[in-house]
PDB file of N, CA and C in Angstrom:
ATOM      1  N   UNK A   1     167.198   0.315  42.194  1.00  0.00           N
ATOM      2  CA  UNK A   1     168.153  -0.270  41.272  1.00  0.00           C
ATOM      3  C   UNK A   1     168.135   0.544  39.981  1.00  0.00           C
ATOM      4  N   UNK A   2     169.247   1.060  39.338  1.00  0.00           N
ATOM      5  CA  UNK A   2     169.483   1.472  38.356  1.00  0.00           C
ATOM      6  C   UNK A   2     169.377   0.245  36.950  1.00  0.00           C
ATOM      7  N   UNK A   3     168.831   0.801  36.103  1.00  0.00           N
ATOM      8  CA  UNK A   3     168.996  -0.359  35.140  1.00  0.00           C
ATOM      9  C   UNK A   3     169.307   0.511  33.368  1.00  0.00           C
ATOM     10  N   UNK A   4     169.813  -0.203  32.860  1.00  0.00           N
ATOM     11  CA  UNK A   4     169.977  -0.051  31.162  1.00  0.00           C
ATOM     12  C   UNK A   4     169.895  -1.030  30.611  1.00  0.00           C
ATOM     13  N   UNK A   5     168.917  -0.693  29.265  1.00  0.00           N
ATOM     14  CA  UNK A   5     169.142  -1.709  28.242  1.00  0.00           C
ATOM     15  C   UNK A   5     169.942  -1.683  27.439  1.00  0.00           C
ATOM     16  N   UNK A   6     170.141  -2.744  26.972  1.00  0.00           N
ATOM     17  CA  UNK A   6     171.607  -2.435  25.852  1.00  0.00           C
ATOM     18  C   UNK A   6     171.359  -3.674  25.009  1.00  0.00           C
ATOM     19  N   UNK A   7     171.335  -3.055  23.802  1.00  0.00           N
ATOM     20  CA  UNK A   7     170.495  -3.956  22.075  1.00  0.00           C
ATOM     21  C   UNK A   7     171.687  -4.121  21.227  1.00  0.00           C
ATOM     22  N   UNK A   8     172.387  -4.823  20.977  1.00  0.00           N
ATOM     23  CA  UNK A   8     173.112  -5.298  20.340  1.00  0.00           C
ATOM     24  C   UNK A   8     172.892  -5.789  18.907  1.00  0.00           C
ATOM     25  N   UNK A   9     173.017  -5.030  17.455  1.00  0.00           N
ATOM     26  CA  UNK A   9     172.457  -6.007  16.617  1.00  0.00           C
ATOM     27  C   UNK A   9     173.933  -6.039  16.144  1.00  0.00           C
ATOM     28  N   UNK A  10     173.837  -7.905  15.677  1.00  0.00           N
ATOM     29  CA  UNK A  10     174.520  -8.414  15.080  1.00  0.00           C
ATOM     30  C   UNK A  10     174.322  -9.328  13.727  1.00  0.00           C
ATOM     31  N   UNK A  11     175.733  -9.583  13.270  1.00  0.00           N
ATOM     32  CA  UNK A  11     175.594 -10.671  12.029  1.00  0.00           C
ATOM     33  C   UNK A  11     176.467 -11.585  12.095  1.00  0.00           C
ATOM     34  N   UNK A  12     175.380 -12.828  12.984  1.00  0.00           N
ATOM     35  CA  UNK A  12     176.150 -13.181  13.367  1.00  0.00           C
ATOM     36  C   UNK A  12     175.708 -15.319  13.548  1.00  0.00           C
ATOM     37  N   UNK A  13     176.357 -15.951  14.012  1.00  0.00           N
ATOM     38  CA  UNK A  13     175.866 -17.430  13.512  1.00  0.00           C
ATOM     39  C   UNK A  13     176.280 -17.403  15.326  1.00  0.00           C
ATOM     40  N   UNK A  14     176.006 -18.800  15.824  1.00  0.00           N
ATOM     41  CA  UNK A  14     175.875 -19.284  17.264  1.00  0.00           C
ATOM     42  C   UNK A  14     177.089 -18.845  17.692  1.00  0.00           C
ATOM     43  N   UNK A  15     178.344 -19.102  17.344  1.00  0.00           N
ATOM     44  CA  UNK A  15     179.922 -18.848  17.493  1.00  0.00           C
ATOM     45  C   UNK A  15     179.378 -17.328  17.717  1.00  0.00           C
ATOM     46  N   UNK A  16     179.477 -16.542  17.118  1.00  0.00           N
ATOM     47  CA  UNK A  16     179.666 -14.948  17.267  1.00  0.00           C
ATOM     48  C   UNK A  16     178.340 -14.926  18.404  1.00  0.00           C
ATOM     49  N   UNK A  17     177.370 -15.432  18.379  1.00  0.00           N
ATOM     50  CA  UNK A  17     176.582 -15.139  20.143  1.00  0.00           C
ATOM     51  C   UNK A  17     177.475 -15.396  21.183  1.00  0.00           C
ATOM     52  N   UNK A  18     177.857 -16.609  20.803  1.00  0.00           N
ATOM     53  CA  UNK A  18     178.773 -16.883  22.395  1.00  0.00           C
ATOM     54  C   UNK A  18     179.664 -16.016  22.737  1.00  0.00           C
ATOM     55  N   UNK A  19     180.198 -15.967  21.425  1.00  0.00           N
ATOM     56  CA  UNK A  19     181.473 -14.557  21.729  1.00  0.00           C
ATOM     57  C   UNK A  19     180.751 -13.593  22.568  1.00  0.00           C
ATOM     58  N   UNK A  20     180.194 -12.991  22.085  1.00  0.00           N
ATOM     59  CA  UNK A  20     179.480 -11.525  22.435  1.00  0.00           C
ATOM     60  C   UNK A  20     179.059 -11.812  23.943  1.00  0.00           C
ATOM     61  N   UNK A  21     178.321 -12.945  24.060  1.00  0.00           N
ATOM     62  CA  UNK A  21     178.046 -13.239  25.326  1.00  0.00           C
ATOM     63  C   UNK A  21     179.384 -13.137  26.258  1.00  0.00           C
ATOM     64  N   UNK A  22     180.411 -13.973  26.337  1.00  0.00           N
ATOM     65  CA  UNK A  22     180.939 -13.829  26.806  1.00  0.00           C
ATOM     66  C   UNK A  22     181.813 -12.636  27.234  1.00  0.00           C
ATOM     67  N   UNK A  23     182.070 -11.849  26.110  1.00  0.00           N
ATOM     68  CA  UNK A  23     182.499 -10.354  26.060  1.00  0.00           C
ATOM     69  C   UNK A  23     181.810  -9.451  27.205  1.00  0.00           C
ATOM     70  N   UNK A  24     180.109  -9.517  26.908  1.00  0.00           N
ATOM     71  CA  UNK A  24     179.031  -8.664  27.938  1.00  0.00           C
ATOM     72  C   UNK A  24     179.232  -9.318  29.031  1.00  0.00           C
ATOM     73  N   UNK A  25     179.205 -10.508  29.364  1.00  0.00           N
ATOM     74  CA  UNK A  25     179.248 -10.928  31.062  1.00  0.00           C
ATOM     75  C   UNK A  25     180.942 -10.924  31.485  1.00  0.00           C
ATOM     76  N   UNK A  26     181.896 -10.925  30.426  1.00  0.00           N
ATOM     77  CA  UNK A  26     182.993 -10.535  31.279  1.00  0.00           C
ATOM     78  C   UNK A  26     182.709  -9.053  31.620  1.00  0.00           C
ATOM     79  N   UNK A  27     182.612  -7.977  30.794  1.00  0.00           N
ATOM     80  CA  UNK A  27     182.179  -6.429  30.881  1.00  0.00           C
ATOM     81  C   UNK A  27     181.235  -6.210  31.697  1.00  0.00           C
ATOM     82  N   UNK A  28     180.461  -6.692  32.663  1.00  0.00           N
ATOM     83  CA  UNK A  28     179.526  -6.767  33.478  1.00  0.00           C
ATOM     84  C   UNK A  28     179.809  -6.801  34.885  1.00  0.00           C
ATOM     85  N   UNK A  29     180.492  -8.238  34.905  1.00  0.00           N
ATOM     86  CA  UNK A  29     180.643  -8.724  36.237  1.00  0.00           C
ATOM     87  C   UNK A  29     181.673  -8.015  36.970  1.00  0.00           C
ATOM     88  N   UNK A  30     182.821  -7.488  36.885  1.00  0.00           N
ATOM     89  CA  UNK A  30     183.440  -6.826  37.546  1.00  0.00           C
ATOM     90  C   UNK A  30     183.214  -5.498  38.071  1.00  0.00           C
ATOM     91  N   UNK A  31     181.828  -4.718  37.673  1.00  0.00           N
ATOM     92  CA  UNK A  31     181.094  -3.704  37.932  1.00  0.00           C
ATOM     93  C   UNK A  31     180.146  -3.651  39.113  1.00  0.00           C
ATOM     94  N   UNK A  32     179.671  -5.055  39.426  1.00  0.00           N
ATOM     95  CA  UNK A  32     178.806  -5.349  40.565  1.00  0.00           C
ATOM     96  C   UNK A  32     177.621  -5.035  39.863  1.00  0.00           C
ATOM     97  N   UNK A  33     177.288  -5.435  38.573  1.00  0.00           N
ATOM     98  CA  UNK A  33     175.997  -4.982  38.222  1.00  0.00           C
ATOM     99  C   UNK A  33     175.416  -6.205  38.288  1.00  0.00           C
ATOM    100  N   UNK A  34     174.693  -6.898  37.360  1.00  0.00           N
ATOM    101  CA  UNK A  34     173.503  -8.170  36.850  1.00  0.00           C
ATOM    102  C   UNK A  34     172.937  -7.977  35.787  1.00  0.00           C
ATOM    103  N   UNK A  35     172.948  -9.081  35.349  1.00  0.00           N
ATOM    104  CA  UNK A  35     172.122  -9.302  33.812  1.00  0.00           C
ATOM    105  C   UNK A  35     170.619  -9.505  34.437  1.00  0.00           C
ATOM    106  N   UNK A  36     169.776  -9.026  34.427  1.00  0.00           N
ATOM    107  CA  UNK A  36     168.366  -9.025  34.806  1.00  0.00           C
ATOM    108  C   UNK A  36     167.726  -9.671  33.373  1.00  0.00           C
ATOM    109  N   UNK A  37     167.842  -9.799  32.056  1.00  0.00           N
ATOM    110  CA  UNK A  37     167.348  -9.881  31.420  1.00  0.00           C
ATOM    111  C   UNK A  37     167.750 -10.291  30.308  1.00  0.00           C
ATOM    112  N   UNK A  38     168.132 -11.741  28.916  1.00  0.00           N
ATOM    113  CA  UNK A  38     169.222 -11.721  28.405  1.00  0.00           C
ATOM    114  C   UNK A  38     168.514 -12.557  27.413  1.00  0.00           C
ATOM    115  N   UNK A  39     168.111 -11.815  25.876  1.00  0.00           N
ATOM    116  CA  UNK A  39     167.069 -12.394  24.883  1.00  0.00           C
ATOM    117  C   UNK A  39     168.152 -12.273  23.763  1.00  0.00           C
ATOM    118  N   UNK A  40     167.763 -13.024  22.870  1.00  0.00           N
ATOM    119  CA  UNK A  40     168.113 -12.866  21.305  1.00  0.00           C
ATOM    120  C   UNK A  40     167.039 -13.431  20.435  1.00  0.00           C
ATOM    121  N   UNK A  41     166.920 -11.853  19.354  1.00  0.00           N
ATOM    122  CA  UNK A  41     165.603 -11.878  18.188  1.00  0.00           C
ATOM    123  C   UNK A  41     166.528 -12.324  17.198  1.00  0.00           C
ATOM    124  N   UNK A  42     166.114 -13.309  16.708  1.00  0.00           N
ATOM    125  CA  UNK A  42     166.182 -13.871  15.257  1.00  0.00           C
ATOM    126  C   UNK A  42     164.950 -13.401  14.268  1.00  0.00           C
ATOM    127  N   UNK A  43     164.194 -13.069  14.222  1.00  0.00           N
ATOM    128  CA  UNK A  43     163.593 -12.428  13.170  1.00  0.00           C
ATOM    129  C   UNK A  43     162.861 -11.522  13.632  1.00  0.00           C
ATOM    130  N   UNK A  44     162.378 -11.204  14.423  1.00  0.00           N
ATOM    131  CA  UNK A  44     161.229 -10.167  15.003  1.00  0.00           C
ATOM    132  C   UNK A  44     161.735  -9.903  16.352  1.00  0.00           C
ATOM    133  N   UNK A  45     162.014  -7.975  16.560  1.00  0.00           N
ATOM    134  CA  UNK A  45     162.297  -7.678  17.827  1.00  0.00           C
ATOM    135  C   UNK A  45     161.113  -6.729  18.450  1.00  0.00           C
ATOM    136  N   UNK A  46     161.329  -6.766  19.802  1.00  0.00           N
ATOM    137  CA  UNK A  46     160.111  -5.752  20.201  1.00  0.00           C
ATOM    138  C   UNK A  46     159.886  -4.723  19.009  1.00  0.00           C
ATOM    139  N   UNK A  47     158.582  -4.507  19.059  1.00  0.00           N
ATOM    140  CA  UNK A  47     158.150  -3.306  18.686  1.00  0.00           C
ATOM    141  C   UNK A  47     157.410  -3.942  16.947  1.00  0.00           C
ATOM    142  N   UNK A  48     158.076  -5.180  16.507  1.00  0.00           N
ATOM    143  CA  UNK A  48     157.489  -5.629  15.805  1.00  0.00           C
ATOM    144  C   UNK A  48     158.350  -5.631  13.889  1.00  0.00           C
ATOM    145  N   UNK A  49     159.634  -4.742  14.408  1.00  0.00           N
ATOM    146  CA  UNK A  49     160.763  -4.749  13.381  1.00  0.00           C
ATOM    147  C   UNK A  49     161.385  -5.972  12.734  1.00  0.00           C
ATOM    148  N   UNK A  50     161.852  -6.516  11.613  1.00  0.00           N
ATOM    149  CA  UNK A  50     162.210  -8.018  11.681  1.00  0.00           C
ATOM    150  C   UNK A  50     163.742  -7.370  11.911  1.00  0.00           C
ATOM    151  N   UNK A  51     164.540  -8.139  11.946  1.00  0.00           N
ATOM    152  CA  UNK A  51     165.664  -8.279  12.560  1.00  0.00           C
ATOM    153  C   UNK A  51     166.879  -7.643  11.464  1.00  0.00           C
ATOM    154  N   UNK A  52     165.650  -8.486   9.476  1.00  0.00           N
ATOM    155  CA  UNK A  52     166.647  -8.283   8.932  1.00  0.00           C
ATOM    156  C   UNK A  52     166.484  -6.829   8.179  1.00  0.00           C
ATOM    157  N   UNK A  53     165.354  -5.849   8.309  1.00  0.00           N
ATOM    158  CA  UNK A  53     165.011  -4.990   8.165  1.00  0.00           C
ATOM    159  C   UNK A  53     166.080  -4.196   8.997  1.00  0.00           C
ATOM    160  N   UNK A  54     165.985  -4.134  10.212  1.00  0.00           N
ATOM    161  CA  UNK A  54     167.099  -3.265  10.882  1.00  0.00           C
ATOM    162  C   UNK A  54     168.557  -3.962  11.273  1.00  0.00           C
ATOM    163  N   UNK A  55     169.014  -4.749  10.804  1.00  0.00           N
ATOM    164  CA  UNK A  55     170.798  -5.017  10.997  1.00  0.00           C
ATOM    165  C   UNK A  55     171.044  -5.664   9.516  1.00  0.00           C
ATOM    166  N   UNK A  56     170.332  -5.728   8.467  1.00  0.00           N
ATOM    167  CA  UNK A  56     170.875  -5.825   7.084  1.00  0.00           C
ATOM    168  C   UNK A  56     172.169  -5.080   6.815  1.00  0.00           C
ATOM    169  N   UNK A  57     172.003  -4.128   6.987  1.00  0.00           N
ATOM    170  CA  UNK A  57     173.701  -3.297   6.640  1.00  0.00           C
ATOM    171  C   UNK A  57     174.847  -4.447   7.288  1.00  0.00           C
ATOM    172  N   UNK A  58     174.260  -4.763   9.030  1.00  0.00           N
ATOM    173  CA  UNK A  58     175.796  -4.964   8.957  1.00  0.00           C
ATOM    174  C   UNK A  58     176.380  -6.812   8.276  1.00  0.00           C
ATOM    175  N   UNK A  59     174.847  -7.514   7.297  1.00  0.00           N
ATOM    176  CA  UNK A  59     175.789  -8.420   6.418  1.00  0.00           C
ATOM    177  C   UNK A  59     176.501  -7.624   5.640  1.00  0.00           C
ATOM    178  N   UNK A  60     175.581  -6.778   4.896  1.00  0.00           N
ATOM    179  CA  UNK A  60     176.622  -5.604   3.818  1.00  0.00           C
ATOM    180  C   UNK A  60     178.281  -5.755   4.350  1.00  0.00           C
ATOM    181  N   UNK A  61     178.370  -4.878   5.309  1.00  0.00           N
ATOM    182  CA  UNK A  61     179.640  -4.594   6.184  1.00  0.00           C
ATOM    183  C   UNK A  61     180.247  -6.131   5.736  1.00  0.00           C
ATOM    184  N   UNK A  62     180.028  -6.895   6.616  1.00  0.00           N
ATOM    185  CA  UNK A  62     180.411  -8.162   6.883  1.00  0.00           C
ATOM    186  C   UNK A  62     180.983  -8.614   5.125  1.00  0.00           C
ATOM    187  N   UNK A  63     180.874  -8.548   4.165  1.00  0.00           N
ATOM    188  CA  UNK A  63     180.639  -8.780   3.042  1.00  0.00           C
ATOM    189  C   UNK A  63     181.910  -7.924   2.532  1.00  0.00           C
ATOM    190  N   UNK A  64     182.061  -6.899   2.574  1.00  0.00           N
ATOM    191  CA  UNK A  64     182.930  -5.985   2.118  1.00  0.00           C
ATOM    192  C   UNK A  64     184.045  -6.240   3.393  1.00  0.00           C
ATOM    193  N   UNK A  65     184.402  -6.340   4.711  1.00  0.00           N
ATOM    194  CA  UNK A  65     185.296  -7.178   5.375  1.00  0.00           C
ATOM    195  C   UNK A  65     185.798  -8.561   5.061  1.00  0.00           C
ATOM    196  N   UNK A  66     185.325  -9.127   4.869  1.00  0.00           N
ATOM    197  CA  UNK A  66     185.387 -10.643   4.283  1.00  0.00           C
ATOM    198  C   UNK A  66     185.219 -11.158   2.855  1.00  0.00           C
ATOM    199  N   UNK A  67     185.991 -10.416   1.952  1.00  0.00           N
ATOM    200  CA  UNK A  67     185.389 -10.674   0.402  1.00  0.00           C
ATOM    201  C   UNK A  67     185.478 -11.983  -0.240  1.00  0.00           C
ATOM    202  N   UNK A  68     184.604 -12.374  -0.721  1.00  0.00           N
ATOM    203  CA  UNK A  68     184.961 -13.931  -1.098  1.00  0.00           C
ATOM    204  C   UNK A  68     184.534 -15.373  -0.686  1.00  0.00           C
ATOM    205  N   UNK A  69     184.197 -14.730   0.741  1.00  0.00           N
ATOM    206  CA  UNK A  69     183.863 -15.556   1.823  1.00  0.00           C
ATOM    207  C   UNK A  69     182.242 -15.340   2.378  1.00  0.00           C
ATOM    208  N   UNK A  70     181.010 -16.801   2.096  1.00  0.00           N
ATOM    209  CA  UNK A  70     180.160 -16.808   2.396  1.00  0.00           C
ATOM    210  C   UNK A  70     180.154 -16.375   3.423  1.00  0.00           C
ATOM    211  N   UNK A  71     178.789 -16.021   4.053  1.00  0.00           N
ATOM    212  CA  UNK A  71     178.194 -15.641   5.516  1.00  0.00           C
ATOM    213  C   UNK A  71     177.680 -16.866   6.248  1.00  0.00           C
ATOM    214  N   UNK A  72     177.641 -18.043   5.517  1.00  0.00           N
ATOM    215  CA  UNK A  72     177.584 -19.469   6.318  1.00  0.00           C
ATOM    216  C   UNK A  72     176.293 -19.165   7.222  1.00  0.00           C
ATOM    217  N   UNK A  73     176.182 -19.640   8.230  1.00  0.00           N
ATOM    218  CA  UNK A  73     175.305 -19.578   9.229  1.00  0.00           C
ATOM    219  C   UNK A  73     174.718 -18.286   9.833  1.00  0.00           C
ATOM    220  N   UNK A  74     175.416 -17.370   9.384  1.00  0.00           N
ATOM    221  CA  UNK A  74     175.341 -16.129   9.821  1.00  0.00           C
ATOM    222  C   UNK A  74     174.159 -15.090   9.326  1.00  0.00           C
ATOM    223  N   UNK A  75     173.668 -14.751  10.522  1.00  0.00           N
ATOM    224  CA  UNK A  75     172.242 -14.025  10.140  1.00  0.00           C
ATOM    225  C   UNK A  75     172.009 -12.323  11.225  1.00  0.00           C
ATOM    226  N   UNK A  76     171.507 -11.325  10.733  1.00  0.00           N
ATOM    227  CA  UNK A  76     171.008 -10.593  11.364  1.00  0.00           C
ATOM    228  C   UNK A  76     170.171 -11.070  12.868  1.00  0.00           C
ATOM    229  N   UNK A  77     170.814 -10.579  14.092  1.00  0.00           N
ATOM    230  CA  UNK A  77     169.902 -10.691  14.984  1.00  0.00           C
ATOM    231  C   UNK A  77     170.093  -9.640  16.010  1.00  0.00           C
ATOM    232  N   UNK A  78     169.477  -9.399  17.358  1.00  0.00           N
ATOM    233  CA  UNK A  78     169.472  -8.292  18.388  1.00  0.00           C
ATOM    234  C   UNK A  78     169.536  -8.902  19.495  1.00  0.00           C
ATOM    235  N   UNK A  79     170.466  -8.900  20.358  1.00  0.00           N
ATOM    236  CA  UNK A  79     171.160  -9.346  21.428  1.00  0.00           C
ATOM    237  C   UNK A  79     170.606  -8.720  22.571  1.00  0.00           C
ATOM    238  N   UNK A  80     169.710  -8.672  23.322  1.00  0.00           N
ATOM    239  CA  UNK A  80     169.138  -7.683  24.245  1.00  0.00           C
ATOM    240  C   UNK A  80     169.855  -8.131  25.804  1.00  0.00           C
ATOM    241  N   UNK A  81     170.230  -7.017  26.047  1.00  0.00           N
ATOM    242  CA  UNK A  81     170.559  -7.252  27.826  1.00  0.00           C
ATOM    243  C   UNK A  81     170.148  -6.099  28.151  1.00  0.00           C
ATOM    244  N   UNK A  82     169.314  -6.962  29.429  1.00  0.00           N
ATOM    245  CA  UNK A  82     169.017  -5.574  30.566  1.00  0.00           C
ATOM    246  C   UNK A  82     169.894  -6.223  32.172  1.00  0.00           C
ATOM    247  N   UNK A  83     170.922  -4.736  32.337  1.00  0.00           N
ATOM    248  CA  UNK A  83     171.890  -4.752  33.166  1.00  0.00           C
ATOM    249  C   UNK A  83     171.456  -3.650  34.481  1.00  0.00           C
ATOM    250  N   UNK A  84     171.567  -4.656  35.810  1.00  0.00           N
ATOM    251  CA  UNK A  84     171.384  -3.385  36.669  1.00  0.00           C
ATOM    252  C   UNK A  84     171.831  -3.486  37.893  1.00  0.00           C
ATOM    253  N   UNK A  85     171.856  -2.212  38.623  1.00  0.00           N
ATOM    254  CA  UNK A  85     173.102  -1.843  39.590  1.00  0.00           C
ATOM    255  C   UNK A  85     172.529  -1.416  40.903  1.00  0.00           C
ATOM    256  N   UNK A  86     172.617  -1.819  41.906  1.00  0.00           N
ATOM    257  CA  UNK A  86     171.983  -1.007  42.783  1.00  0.00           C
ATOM    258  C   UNK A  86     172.570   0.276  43.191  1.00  0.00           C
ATOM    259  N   UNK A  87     172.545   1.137  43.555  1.00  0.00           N
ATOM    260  CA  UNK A  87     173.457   2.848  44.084  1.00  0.00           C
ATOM    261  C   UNK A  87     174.421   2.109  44.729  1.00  0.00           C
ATOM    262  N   UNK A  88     174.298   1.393  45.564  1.00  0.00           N
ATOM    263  CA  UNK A  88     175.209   0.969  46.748  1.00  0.00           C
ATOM    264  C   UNK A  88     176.616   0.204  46.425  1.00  0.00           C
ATOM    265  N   UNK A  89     176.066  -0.540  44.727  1.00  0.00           N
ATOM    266  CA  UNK A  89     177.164  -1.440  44.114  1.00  0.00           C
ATOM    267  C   UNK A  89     178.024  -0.336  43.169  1.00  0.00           C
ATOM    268  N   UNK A  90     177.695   0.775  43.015  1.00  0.00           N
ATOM    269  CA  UNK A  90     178.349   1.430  42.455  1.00  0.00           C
ATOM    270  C   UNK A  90     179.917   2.370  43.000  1.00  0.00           C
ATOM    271  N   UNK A  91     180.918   2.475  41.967  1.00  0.00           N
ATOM    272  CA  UNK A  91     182.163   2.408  42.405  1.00  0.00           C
ATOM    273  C   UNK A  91     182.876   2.968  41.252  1.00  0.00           C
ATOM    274  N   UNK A  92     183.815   4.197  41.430  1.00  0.00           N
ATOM    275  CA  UNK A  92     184.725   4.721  40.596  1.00  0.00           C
ATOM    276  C   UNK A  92     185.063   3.845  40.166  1.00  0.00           C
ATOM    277  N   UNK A  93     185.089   3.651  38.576  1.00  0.00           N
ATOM    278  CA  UNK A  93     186.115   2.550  38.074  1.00  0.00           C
ATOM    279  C   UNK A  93     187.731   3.484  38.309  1.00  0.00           C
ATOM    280  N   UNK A  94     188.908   2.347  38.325  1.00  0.00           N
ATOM    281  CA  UNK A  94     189.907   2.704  38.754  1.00  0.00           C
ATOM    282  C   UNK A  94     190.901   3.106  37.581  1.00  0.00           C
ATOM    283  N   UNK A  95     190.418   2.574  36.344  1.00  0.00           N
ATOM    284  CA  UNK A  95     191.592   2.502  35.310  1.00  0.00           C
ATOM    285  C   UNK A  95     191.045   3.743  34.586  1.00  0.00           C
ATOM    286  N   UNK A  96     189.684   4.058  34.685  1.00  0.00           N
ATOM    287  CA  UNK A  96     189.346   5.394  33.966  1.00  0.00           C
ATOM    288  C   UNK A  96     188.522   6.415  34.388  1.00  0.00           C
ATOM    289  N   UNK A  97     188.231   6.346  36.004  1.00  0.00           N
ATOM    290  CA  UNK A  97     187.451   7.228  36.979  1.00  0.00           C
ATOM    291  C   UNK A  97     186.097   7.473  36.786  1.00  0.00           C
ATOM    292  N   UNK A  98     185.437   6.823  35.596  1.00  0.00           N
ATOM    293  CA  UNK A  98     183.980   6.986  35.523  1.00  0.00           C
ATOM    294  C   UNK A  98     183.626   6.454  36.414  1.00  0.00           C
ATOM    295  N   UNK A  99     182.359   7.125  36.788  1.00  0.00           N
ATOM    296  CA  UNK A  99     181.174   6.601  37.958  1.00  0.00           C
ATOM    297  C   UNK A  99     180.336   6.054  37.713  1.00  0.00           C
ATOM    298  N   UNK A 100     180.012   4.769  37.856  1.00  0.00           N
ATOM    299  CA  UNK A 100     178.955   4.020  37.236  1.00  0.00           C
ATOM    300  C   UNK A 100     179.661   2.158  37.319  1.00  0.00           C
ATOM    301  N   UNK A 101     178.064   1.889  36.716  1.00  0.00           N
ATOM    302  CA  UNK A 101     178.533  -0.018  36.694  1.00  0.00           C
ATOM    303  C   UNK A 101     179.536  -0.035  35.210  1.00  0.00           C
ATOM    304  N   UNK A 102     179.362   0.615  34.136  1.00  0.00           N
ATOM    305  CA  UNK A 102     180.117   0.617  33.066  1.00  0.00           C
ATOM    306  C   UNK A 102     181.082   1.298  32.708  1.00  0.00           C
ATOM    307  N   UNK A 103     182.379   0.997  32.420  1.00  0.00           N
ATOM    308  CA  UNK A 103     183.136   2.068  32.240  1.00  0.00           C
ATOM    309  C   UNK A 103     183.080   2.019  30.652  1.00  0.00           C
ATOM    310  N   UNK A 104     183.555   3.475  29.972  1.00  0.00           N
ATOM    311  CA  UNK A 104     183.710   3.868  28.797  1.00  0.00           C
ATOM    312  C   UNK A 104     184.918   3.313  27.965  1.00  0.00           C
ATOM    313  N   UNK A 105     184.919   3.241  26.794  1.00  0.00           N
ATOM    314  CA  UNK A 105     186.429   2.865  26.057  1.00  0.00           C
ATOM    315  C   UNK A 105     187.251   1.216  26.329  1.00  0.00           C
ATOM    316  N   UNK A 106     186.697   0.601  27.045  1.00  0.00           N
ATOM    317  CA  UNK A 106     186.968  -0.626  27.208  1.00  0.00           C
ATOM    318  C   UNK A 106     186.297  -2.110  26.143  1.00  0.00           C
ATOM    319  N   UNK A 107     187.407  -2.506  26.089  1.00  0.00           N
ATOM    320  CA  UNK A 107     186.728  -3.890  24.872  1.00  0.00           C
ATOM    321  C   UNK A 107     187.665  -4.018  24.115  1.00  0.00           C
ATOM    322  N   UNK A 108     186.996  -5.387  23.307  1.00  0.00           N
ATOM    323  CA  UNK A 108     187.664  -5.847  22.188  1.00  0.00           C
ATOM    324  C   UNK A 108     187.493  -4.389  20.838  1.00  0.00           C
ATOM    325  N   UNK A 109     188.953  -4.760  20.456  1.00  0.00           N
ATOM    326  CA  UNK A 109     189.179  -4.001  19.484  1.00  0.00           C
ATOM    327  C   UNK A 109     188.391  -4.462  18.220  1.00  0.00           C
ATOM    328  N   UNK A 110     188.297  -6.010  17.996  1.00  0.00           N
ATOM    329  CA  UNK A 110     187.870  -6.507  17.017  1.00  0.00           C
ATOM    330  C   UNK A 110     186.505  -7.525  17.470  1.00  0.00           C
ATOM    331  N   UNK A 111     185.153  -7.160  16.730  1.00  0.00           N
ATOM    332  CA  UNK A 111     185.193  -8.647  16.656  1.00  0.00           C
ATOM    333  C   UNK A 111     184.763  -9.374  15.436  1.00  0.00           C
ATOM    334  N   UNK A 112     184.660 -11.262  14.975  1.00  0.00           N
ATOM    335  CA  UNK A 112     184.018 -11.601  14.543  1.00  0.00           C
ATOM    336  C   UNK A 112     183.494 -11.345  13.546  1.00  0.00           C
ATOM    337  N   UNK A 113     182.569 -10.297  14.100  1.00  0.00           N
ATOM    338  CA  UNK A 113     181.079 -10.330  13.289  1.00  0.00           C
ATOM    339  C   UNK A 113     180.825  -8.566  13.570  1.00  0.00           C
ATOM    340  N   UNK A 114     180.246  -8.369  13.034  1.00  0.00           N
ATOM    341  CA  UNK A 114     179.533  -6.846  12.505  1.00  0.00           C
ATOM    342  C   UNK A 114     179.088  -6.714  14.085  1.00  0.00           C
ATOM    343  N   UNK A 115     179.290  -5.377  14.434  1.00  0.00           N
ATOM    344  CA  UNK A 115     178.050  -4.920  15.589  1.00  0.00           C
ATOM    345  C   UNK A 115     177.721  -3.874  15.793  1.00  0.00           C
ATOM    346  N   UNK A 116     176.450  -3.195  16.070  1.00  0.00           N
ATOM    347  CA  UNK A 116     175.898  -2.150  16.506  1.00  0.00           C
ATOM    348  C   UNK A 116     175.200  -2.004  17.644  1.00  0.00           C
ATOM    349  N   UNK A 117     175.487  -0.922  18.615  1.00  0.00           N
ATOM    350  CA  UNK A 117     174.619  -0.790  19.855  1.00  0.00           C
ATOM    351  C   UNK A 117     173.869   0.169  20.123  1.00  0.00           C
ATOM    352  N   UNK A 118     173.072  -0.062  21.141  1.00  0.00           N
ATOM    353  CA  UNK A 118     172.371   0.884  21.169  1.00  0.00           C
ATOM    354  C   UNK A 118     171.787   0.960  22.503  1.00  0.00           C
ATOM    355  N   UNK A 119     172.331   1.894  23.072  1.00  0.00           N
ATOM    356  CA  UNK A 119     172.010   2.156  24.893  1.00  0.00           C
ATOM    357  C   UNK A 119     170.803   2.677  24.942  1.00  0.00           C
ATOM    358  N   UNK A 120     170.108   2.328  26.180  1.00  0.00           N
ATOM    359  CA  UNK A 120     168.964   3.103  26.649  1.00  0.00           C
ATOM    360  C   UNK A 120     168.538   3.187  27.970  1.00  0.00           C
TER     361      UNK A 120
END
């Protein structure tokens, strides 16, 4: 089985998890892959980083998008999914010919809340 992690930090309150959630398991499931693995750090992520040490910028961001307007519930956190594929489930995507469980360039244009990723 092929697998990737994929770290998501956001700024973001329960509403913007669900979003996101829902975004990654629609972006998932039509690939034949699996969520093997599906955490969110609110203050401390592996390795021992707090959350607001590494996704502080994107309240910044969030702040300068939204002027005027508190951050309410909304907090730095890291969205972790580990996604994986067996060789066998794998399949040209059709709309953009990459090979793999993920295709490139696909998604929401907007969302919500601030985000940064980070493949591995």
């Amino acid at each position: 089985m092929t697998t990737r992690d994929l770290r998501f930090g956001l700024y973001a309150d329960e509403e913007g998890l669900a979003l996101v959630e829902g975004i990654v398991r629609r972006a998932v499931e039509p690939r034949s892959a699996r969520i093997l693995r599906w955490s969110v750090a609110r203050t401390v992520v592996d390795g021992g980083l707090t959350t607001a040490y590494l996704y502080d910028h994107l309240a910044e961001q969030w702040a300068v998008e939204n002027p005027g307007r508190a951050g309410g519930a909304r907090r730095p956190v890291e969205l972790h999914v580990r996604a994986g594929v067996f060789p066998a489930d794998l399949a040209r995507d059709p709309q953009d010919g990459h090979q793999g469980p993920v295709s490139r360039g696909h998604g929401p244009a907007h969302l919500p809340c601030p985000l940064e990723r980070v493949v591995t």
